[in-house]
PDB file of N, CA and C in Angstrom:
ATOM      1  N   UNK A   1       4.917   2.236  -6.153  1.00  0.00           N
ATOM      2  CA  UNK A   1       4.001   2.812  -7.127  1.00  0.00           C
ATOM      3  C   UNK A   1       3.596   4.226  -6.753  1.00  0.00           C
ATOM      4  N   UNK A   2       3.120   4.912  -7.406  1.00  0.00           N
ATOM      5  CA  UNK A   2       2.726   6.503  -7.360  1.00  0.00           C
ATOM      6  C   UNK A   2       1.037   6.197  -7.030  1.00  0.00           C
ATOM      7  N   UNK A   3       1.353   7.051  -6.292  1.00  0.00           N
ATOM      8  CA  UNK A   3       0.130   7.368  -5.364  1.00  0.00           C
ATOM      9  C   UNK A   3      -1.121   8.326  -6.240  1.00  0.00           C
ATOM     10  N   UNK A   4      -2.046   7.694  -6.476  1.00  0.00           N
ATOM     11  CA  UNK A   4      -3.277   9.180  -7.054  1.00  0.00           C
ATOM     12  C   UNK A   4      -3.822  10.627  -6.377  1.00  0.00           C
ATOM     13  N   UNK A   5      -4.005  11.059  -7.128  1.00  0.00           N
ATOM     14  CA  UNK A   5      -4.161  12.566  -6.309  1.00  0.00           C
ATOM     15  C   UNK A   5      -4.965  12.334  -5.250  1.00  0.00           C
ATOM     16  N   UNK A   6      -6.170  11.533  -4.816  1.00  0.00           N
ATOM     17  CA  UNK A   6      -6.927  11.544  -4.070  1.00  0.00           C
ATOM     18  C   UNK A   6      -6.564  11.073  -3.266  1.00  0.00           C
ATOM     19  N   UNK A   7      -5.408  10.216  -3.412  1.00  0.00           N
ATOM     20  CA  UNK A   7      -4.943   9.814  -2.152  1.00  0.00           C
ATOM     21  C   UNK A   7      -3.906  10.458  -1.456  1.00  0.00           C
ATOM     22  N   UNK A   8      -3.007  11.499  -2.143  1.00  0.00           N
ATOM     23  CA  UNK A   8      -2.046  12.253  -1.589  1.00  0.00           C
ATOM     24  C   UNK A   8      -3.050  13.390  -0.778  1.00  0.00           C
ATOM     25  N   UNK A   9      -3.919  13.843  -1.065  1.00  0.00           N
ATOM     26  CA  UNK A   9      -4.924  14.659  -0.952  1.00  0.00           C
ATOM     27  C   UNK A   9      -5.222  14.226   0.798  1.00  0.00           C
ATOM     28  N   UNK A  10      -5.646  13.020   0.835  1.00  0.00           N
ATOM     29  CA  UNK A  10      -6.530  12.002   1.986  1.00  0.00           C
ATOM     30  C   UNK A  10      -5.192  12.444   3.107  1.00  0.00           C
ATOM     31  N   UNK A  11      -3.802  12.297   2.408  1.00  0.00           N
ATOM     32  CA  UNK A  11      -2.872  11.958   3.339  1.00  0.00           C
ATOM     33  C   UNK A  11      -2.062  13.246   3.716  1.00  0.00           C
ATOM     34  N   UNK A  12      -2.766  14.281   2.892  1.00  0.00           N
ATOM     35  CA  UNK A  12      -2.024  15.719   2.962  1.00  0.00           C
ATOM     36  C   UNK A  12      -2.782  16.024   4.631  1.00  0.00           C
ATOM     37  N   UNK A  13      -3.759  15.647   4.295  1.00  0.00           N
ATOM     38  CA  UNK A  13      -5.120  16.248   5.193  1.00  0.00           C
ATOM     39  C   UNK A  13      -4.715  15.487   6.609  1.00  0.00           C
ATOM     40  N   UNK A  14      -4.336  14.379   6.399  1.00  0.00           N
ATOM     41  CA  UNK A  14      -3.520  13.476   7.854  1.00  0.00           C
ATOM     42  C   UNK A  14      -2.304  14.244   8.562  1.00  0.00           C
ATOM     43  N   UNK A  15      -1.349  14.471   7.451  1.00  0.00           N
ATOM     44  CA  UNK A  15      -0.398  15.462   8.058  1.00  0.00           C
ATOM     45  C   UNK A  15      -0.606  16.206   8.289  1.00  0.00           C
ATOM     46  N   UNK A  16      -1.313  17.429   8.093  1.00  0.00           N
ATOM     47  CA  UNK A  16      -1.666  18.639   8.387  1.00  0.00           C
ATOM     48  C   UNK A  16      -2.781  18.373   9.584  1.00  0.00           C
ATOM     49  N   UNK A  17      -3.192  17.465  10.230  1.00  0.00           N
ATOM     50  CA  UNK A  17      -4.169  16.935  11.138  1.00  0.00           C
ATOM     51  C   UNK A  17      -3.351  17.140  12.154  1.00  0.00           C
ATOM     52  N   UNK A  18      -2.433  15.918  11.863  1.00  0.00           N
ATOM     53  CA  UNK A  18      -1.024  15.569  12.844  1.00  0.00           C
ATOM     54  C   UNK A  18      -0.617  16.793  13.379  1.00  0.00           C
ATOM     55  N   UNK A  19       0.139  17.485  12.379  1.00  0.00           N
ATOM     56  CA  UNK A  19       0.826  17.964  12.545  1.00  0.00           C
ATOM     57  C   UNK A  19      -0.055  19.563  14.064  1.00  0.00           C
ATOM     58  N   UNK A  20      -1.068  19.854  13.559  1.00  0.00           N
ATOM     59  CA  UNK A  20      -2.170  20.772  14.458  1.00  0.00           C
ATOM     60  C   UNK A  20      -2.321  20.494  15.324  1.00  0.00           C
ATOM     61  N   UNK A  21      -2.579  19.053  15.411  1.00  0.00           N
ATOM     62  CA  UNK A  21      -3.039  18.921  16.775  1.00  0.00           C
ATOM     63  C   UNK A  21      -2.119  17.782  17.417  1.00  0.00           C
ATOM     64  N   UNK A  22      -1.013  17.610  17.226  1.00  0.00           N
ATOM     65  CA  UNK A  22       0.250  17.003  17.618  1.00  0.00           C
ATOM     66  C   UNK A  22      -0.520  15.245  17.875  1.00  0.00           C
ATOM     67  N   UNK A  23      -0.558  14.775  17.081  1.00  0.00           N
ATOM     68  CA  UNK A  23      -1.188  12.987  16.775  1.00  0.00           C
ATOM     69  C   UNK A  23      -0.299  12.477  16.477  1.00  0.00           C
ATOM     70  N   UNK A  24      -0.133  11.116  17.054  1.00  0.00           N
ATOM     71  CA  UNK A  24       0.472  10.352  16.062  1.00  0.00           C
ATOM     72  C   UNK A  24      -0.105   9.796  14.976  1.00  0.00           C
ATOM     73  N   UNK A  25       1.032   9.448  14.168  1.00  0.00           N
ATOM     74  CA  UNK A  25       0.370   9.134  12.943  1.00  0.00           C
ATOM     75  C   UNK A  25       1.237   7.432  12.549  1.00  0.00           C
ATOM     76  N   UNK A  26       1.082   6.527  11.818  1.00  0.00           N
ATOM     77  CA  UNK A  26       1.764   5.409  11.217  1.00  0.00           C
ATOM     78  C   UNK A  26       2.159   5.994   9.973  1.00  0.00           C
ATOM     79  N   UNK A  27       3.419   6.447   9.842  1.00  0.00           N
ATOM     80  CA  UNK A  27       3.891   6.408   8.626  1.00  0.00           C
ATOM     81  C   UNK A  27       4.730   5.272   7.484  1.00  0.00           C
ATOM     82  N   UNK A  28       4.125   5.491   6.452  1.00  0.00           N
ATOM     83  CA  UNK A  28       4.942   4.080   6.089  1.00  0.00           C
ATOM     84  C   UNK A  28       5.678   4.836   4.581  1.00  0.00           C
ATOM     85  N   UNK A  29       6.876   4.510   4.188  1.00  0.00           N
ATOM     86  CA  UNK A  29       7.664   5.106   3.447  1.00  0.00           C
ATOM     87  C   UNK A  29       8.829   4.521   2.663  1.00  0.00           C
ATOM     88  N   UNK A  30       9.235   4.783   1.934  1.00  0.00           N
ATOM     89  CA  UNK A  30      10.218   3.797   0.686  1.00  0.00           C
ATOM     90  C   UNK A  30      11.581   3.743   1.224  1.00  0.00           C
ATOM     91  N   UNK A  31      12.759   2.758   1.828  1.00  0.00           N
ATOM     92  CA  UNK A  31      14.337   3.263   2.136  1.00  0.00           C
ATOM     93  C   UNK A  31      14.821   1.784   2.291  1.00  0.00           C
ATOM     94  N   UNK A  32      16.187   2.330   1.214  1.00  0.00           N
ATOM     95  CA  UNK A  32      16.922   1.274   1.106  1.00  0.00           C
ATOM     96  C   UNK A  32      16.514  -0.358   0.509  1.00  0.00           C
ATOM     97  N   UNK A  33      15.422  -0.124   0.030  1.00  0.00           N
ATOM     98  CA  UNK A  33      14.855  -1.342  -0.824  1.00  0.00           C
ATOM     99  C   UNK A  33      13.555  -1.523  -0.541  1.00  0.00           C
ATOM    100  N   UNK A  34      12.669  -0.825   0.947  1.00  0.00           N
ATOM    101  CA  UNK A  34      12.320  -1.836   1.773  1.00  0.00           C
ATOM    102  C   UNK A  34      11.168  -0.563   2.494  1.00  0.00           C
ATOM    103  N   UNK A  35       9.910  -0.941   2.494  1.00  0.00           N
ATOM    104  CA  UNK A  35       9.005   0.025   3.384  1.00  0.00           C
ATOM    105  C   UNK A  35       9.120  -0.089   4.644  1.00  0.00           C
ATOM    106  N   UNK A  36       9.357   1.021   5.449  1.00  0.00           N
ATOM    107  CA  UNK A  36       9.597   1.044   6.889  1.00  0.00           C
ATOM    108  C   UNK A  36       8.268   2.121   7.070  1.00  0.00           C
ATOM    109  N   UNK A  37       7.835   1.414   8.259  1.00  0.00           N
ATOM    110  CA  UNK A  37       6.752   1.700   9.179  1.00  0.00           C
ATOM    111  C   UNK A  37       7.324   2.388  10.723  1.00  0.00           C
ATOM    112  N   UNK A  38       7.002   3.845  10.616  1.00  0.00           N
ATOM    113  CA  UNK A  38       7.468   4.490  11.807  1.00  0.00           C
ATOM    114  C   UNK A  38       6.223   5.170  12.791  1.00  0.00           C
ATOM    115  N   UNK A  39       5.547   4.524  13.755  1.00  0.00           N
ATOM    116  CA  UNK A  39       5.017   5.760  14.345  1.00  0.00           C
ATOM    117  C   UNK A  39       5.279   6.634  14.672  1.00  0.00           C
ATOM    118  N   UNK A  40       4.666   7.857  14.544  1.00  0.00           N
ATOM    119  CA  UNK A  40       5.794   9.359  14.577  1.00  0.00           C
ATOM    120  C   UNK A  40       4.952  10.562  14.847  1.00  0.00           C
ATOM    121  N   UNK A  41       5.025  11.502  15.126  1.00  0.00           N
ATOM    122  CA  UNK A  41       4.531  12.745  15.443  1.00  0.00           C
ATOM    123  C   UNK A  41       5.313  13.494  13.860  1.00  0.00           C
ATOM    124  N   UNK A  42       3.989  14.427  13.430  1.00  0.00           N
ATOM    125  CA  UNK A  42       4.915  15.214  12.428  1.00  0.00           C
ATOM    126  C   UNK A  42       5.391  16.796  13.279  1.00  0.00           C
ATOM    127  N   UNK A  43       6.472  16.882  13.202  1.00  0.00           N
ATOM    128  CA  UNK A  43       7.055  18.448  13.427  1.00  0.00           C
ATOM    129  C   UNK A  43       6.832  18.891  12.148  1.00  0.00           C
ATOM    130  N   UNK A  44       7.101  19.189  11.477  1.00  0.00           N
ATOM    131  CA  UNK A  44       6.892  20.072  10.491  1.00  0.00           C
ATOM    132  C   UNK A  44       6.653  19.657   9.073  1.00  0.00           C
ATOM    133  N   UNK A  45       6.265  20.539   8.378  1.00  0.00           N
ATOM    134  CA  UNK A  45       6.342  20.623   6.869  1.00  0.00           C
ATOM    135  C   UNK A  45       6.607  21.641   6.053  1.00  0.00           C
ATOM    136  N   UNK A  46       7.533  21.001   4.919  1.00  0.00           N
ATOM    137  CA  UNK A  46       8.058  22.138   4.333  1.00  0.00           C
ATOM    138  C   UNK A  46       7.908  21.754   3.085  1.00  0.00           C
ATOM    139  N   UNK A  47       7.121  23.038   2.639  1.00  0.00           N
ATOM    140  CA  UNK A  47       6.385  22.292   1.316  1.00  0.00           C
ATOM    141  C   UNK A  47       7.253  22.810   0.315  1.00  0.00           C
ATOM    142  N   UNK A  48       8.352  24.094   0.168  1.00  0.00           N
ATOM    143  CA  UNK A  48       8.924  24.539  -0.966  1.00  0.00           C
ATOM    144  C   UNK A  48       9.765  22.958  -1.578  1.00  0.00           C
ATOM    145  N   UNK A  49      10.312  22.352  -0.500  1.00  0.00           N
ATOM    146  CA  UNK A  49      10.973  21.027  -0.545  1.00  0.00           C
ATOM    147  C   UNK A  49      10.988  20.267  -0.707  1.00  0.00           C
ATOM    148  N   UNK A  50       9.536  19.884  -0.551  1.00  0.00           N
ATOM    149  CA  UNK A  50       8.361  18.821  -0.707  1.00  0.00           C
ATOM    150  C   UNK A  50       8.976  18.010   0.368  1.00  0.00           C
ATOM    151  N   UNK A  51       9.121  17.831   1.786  1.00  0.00           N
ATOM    152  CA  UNK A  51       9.420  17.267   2.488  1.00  0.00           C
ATOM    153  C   UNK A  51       8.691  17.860   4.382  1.00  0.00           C
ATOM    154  N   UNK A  52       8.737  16.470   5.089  1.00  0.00           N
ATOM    155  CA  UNK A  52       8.327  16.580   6.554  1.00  0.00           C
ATOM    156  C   UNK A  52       9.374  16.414   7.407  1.00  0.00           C
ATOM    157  N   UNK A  53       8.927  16.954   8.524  1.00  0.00           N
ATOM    158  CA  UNK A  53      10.335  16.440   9.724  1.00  0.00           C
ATOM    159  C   UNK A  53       9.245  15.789  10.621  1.00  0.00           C
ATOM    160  N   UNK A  54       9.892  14.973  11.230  1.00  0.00           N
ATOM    161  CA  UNK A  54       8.774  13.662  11.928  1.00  0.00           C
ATOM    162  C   UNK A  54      10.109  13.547  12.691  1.00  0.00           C
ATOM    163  N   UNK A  55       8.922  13.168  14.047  1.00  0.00           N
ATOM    164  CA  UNK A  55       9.890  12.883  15.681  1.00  0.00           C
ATOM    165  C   UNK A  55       9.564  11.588  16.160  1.00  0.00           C
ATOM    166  N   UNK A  56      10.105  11.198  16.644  1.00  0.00           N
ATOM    167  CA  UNK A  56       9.844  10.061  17.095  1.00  0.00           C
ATOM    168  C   UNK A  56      10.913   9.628  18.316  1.00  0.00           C
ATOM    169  N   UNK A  57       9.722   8.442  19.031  1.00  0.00           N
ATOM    170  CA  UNK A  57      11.518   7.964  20.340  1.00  0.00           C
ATOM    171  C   UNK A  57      11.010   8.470  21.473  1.00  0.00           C
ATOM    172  N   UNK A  58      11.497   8.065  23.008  1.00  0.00           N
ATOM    173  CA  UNK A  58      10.754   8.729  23.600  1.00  0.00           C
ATOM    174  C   UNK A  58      11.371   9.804  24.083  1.00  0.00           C
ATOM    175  N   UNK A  59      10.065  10.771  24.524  1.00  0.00           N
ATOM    176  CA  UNK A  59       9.963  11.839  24.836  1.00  0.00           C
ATOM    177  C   UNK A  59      11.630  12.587  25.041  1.00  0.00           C
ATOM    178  N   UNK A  60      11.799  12.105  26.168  1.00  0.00           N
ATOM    179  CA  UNK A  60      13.177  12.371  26.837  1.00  0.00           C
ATOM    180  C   UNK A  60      13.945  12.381  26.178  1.00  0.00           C
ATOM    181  N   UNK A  61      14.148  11.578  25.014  1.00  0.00           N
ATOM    182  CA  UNK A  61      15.347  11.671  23.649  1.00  0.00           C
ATOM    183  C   UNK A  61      15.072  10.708  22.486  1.00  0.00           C
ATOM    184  N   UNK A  62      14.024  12.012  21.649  1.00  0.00           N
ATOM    185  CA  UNK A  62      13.395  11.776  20.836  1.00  0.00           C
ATOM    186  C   UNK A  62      14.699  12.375  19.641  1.00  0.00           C
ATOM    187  N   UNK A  63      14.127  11.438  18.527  1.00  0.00           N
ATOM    188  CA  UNK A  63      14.602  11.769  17.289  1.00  0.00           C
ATOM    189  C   UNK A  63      13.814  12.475  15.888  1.00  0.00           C
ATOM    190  N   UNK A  64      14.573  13.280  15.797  1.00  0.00           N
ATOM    191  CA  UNK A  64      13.693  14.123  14.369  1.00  0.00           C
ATOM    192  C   UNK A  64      14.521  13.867  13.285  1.00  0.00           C
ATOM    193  N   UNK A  65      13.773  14.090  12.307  1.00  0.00           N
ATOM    194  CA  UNK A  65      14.478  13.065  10.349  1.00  0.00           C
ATOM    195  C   UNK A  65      13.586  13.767   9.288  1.00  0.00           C
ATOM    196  N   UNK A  66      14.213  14.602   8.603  1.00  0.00           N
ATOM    197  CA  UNK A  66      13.407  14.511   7.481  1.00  0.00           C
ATOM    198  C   UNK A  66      12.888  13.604   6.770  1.00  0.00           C
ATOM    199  N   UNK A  67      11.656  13.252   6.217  1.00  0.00           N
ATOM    200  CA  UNK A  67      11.641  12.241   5.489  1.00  0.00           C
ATOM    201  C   UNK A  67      10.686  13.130   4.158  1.00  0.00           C
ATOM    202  N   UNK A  68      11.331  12.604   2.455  1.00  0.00           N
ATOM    203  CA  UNK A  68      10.662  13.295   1.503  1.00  0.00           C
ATOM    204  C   UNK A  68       9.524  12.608   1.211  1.00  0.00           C
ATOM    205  N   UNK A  69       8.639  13.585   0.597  1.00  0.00           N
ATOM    206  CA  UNK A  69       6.954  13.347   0.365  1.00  0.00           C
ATOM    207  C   UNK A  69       7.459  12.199  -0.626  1.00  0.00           C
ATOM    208  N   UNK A  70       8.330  12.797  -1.627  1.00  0.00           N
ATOM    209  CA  UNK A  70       8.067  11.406  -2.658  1.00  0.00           C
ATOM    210  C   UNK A  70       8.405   9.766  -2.387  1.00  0.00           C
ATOM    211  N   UNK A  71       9.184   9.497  -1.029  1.00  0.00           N
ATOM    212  CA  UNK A  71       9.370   8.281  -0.640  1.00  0.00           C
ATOM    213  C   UNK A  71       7.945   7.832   0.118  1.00  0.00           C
ATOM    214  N   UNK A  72       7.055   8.549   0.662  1.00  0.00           N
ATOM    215  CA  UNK A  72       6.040   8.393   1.373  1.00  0.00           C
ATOM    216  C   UNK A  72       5.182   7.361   0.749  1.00  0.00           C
ATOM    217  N   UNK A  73       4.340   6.101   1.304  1.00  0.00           N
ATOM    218  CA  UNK A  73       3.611   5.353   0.784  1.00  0.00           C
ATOM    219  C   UNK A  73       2.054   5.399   1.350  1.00  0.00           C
ATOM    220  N   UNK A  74       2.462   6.129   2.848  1.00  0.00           N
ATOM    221  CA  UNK A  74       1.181   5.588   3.341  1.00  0.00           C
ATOM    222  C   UNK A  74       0.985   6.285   4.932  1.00  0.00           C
ATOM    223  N   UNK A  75       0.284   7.023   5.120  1.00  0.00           N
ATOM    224  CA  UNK A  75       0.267   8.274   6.772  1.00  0.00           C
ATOM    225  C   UNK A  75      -1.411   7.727   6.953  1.00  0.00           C
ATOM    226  N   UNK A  76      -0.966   7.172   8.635  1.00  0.00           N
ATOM    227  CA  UNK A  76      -2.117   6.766   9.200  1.00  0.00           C
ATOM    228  C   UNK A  76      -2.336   7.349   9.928  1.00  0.00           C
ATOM    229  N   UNK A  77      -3.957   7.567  10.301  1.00  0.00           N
ATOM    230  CA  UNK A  77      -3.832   7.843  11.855  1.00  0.00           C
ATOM    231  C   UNK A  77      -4.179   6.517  13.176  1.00  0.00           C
ATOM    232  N   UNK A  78      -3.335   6.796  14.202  1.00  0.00           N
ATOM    233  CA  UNK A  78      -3.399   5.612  14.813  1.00  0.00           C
ATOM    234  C   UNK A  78      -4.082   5.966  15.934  1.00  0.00           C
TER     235      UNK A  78
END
């Protein structure tokens, strides 16, 4: 389902949290049928794209993924 402004708003403000002050966050997001739940650090955002790059894994050999805003369901902070 589509998310209301106030809540993209709530969750803009999470990423841009994350992303400042390097947090993890619980992201939860739409793929392949099925919501997957990633804890993740956001690297970046790129808003012309409407999309984030999120790391995750440990440290030593971590993985980065775009993932698009519009699959996004749900950015926690943990």
């Amino acid at each position: 389902g589509e998310l209301d402004d106030d809540r993209w708003w709530e969750i803009g403000e999470i990423i841009m949290d994350a992303l400042n002050y390097t947090l993890v966050v619980r992201l939860t997001y739409w793929q392949g049928g099925y919501y997957i739940d990633k804890d993740c650090h956001i690297y970046k955002v790129d808003e012309l794209n409407k999309r984030i790059r999120i790391e995750y894994g440990p440290s030593n050999d971590s993985v980065r993924e775009w993932i698009d805003m519009r699959v996004i369901y749900d950015v926690q902070r943990i």
